[in-house]
N, C-alpha and C. Protein backbone atom coordinates (compact mmCIF):
# COMPACT_ATOMS: atom_id res chain seq x y z
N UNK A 1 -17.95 -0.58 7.00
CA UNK A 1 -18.09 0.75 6.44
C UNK A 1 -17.07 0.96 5.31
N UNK A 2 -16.23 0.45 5.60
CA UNK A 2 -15.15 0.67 4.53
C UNK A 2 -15.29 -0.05 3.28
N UNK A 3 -15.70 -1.23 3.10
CA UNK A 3 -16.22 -1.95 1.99
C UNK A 3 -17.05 -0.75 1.13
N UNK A 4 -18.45 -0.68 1.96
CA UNK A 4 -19.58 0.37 1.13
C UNK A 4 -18.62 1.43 0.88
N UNK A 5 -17.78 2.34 1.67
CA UNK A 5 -16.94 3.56 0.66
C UNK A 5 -16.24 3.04 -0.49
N UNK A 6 -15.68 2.05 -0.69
CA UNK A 6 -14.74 1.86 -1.71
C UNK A 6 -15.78 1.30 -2.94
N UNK A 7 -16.92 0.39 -2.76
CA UNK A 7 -18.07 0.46 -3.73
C UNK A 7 -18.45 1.54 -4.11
N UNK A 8 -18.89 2.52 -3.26
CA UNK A 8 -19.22 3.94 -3.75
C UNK A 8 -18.31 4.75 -4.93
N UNK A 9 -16.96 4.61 -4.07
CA UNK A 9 -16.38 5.51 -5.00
C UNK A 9 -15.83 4.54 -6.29
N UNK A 10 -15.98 3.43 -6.65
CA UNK A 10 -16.28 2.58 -7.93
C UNK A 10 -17.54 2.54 -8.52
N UNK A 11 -18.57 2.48 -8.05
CA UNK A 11 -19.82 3.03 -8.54
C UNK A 11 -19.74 4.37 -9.20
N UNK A 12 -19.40 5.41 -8.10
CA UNK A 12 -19.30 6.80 -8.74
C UNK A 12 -18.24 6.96 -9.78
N UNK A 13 -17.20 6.19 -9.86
CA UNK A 13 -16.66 6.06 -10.88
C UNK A 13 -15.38 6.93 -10.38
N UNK A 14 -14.81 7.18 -9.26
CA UNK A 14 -13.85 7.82 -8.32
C UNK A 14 -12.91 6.20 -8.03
N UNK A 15 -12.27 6.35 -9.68
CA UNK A 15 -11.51 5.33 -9.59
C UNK A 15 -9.79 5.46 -10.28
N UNK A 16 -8.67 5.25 -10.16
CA UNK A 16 -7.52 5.48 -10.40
C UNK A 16 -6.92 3.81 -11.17
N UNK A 17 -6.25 4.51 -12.23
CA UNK A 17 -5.10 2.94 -12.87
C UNK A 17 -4.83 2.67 -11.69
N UNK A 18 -4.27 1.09 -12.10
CA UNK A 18 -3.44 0.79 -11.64
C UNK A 18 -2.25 1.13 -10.91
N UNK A 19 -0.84 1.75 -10.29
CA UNK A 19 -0.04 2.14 -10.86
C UNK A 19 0.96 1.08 -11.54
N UNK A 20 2.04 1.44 -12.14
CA UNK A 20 2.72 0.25 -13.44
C UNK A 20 3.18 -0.30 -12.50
N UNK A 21 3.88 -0.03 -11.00
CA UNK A 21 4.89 -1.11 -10.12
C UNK A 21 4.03 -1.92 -9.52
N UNK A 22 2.66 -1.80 -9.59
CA UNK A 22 2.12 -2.72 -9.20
C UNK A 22 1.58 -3.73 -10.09
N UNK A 23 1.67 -3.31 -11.55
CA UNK A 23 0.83 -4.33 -12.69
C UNK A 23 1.73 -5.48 -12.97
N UNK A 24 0.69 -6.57 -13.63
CA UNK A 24 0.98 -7.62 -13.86
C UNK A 24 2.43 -8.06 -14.84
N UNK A 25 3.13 -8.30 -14.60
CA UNK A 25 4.66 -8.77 -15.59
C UNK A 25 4.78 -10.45 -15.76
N UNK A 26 3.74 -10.93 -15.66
CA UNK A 26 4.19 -12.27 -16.14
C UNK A 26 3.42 -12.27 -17.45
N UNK A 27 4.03 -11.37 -18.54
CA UNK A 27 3.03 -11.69 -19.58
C UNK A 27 4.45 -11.15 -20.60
N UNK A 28 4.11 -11.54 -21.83
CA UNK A 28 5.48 -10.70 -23.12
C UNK A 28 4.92 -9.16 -23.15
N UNK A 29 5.56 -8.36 -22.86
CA UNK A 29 5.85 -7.30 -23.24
C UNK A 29 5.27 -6.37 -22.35
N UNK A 30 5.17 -7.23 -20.84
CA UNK A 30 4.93 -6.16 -19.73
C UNK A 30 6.67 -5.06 -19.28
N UNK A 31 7.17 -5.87 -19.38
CA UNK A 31 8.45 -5.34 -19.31
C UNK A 31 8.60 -4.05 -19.71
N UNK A 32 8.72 -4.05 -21.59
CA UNK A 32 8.28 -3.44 -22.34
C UNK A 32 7.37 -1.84 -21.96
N UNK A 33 6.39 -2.32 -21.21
CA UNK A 33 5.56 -1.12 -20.18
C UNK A 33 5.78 -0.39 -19.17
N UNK A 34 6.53 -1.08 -18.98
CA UNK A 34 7.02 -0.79 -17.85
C UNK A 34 6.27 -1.19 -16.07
N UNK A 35 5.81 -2.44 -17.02
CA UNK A 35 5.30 -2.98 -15.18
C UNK A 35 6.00 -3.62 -14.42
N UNK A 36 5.69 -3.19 -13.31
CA UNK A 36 6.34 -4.23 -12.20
C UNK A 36 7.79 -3.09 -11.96
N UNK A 37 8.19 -2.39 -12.70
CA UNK A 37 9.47 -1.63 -12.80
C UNK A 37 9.50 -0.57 -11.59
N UNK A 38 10.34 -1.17 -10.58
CA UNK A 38 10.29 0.23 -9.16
C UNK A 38 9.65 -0.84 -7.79
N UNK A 39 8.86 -1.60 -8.26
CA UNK A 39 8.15 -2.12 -6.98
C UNK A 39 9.28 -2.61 -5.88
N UNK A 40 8.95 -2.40 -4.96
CA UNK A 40 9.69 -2.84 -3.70
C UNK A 40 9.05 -3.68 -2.82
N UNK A 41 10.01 -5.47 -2.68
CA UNK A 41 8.85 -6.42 -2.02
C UNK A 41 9.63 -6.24 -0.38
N UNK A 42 8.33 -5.60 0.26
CA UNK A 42 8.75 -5.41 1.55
C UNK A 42 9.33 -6.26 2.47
N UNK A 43 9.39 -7.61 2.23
CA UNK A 43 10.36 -8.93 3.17
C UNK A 43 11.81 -8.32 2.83
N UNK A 44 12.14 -7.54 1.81
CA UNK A 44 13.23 -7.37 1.22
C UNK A 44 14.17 -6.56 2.18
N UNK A 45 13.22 -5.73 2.72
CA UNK A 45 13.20 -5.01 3.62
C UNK A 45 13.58 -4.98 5.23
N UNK A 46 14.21 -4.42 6.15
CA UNK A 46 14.39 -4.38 7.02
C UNK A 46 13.12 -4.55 8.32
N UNK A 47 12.32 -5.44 8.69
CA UNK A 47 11.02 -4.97 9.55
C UNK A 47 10.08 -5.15 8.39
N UNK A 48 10.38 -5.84 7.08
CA UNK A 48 9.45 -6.11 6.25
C UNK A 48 8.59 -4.89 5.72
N UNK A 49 9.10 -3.72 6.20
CA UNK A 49 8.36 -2.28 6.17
C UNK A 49 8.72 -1.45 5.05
N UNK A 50 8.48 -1.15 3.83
CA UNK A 50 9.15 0.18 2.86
C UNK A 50 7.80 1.12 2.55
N UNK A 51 8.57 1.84 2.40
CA UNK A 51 7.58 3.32 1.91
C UNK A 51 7.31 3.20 0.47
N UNK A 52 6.41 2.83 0.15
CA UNK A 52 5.60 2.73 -0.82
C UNK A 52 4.09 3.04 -1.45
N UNK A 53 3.83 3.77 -2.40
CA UNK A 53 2.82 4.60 -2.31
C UNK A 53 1.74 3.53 -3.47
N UNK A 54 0.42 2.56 -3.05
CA UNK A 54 0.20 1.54 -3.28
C UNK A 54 -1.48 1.70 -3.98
N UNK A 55 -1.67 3.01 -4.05
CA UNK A 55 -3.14 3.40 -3.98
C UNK A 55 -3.46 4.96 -4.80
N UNK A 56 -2.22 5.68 -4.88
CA UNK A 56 -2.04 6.60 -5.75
C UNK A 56 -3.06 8.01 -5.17
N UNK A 57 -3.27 8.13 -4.21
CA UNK A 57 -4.13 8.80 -3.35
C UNK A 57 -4.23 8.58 -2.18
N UNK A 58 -4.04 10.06 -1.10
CA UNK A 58 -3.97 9.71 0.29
C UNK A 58 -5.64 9.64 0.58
N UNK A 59 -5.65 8.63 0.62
CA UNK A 59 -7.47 7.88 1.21
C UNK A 59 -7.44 7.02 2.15
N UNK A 60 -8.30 7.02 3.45
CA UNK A 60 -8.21 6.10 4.10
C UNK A 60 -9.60 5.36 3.94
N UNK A 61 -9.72 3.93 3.72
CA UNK A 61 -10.85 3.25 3.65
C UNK A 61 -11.50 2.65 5.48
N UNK A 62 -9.94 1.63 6.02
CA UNK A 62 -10.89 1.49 7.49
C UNK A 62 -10.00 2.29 8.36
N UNK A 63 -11.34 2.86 8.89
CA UNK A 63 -10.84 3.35 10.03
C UNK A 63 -11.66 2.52 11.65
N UNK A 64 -10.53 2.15 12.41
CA UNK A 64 -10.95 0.97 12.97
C UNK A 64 -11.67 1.51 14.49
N UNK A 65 -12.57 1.07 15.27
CA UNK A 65 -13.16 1.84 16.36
C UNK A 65 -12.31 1.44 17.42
N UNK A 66 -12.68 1.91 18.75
CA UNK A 66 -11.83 2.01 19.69
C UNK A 66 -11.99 0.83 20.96
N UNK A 67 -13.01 -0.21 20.42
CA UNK A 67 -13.78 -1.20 21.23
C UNK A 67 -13.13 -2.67 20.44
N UNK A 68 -13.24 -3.68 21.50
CA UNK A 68 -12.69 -4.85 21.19
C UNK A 68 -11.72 -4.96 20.14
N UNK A 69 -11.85 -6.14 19.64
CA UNK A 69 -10.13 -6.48 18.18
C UNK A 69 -9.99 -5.00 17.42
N UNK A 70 -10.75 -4.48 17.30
CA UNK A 70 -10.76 -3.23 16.41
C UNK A 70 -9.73 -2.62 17.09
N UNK A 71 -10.08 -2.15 18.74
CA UNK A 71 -9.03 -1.11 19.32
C UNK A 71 -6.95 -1.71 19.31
N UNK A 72 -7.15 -2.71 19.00
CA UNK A 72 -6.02 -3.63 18.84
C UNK A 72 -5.38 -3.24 17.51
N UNK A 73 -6.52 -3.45 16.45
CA UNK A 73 -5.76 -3.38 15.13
C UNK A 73 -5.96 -1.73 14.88
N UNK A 74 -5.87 -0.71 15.94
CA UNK A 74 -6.03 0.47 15.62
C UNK A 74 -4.59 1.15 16.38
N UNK A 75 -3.67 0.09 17.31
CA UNK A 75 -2.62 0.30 17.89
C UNK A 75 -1.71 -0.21 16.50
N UNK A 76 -2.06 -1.20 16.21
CA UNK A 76 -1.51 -1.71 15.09
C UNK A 76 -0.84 -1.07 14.02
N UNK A 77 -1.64 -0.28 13.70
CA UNK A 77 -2.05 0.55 11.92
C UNK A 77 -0.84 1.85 12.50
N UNK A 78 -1.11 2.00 14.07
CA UNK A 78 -0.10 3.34 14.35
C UNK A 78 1.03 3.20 14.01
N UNK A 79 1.10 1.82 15.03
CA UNK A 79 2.65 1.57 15.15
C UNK A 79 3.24 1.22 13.80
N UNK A 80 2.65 0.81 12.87
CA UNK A 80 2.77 0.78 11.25
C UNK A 80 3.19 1.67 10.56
N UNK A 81 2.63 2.90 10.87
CA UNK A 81 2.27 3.94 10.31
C UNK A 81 3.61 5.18 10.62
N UNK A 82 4.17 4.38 11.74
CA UNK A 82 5.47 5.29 12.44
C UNK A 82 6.47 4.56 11.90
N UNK A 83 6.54 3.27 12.00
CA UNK A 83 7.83 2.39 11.26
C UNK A 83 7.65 2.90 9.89
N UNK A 84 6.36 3.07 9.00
CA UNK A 84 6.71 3.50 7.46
C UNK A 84 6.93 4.89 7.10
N UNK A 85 7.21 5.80 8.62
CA UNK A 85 7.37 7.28 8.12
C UNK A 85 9.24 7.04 8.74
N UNK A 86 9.17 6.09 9.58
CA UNK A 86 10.47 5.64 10.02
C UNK A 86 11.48 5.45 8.85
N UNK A 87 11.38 4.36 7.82
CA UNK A 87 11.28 3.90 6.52
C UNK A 87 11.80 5.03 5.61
N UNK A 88 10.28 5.94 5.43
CA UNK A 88 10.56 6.46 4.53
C UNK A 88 12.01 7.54 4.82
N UNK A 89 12.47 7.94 6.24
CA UNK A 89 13.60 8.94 6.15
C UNK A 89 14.67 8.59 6.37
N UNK A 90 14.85 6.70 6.27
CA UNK A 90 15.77 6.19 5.83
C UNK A 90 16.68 5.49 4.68
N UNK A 91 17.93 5.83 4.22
CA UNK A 91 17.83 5.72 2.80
C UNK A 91 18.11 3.68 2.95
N UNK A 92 17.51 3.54 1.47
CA UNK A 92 17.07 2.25 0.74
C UNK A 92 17.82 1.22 1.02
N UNK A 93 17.52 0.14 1.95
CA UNK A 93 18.54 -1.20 1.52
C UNK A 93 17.61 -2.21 1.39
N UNK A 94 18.09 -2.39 0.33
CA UNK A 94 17.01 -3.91 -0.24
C UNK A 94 18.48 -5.21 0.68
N UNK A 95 17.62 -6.23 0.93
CA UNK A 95 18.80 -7.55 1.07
C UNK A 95 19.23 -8.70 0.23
N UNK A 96 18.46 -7.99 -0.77
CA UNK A 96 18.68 -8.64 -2.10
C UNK A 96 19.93 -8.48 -2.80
């Protein structure tokens, strides 16, 4: 289901840039653009987890059912979902 929504809303044309911390910088004069500038690589990270906003819109594409592997990767996405609000109200250490 989630595939066909995200076709839809590219079909319909319910589509967003890039954002720049996520665009490509191996090129001359991405820099320059300011890509790649801000991104945070989550291994960097404590729990591999940072608050990062990756999609530029609160949308959810899967939402997973409550039967077999699904109900698994739907404990998953929680417990995810609490470590990155965890994250976000902690201030920044990269280990870099």
């Amino acid at each position: 289901m989630a595939i066909w929504q995200a076709m839809g809303d590219a079909r319909e044309g319910r589509t967003l840039p890039v954002p720049k911390h996520l665009r490509d910088t191996h090129y001359p004069g991405a820099k320059r653009l300011g890509h790649g500038e801000g991104y945070k690589y989550g291994h960097d990270y404590a729990g591999g987890i940072v608050e990062q906003d990756y999609l530029g819109v609160d949308k959810v594409y899967y939402r997973p059912s409550e039967r077999g592997h699904e109900a698994e990767m739907s404990d998953y996405l929680e417990r995810f979902r609490r470590l990155r609000e965890a994250a976000a109200s902690e201030p920044e250490e990269s280990g870099r």
